[in-house]
Protein backbone atom coordinates (compact mmCIF):
# COMPACT_ATOMS: atom_id res chain seq x y z
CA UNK A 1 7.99 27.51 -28.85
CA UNK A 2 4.54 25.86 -29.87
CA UNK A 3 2.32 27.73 -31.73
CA UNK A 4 -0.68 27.27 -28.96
CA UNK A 5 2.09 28.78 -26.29
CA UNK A 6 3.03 31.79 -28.97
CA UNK A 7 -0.71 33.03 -29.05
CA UNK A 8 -1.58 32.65 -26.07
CA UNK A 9 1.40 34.95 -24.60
CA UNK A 10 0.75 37.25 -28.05
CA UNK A 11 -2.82 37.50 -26.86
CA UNK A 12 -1.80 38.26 -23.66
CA UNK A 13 0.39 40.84 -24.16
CA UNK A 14 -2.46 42.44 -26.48
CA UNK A 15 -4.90 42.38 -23.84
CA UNK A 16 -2.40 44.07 -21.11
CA UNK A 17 -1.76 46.98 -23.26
CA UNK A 18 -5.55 47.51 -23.96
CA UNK A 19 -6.53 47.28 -20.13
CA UNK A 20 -3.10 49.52 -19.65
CA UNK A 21 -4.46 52.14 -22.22
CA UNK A 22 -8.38 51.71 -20.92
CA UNK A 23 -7.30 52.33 -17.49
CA UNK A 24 -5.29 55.52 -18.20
CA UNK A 25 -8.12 56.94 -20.42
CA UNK A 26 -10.63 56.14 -17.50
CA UNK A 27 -8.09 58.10 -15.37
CA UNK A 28 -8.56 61.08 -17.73
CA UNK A 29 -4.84 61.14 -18.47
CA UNK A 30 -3.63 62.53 -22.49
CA UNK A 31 -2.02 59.26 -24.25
CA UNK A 32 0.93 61.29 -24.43
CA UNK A 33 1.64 61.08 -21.06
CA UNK A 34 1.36 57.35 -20.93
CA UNK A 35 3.58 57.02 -24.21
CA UNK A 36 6.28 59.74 -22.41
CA UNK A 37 5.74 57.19 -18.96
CA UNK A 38 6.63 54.24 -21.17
CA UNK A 39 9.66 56.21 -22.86
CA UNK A 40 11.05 57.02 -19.08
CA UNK A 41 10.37 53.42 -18.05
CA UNK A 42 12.01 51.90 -21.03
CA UNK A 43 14.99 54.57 -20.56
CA UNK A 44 15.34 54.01 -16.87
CA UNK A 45 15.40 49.88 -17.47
CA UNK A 46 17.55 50.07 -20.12
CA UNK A 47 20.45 52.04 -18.21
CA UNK A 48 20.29 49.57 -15.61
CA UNK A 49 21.27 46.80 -18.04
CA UNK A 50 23.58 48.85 -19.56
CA UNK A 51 25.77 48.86 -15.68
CA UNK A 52 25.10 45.30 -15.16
């Protein structure tokens, strides 16, 4: 992968997680909940790879 390509999807995925974690902190929700969201998500995707 070129190095241009490799920051820009690096910056990317930087700049997802900080509009991810503005917007839940706008919503007034603990970032607990949207680390224990992200555990569930991760769980739930993971067991469908796991029957594939």
């Amino acid at each position: 992968m070129p190095p241009r390509t490799f920051a820009l999807l690096l910056l990317s995925v930087i700049a997802a997680a900080g509009t991810t974690i503005a917007v839940w902190s706008l919503a007034g929700l603990p970032l607990v909940a949207l680390g224990l969201a992200a555990l569930c998500a991760s769980l739930i995707i993971g067991s469908r790879g796991l029957r594939r």
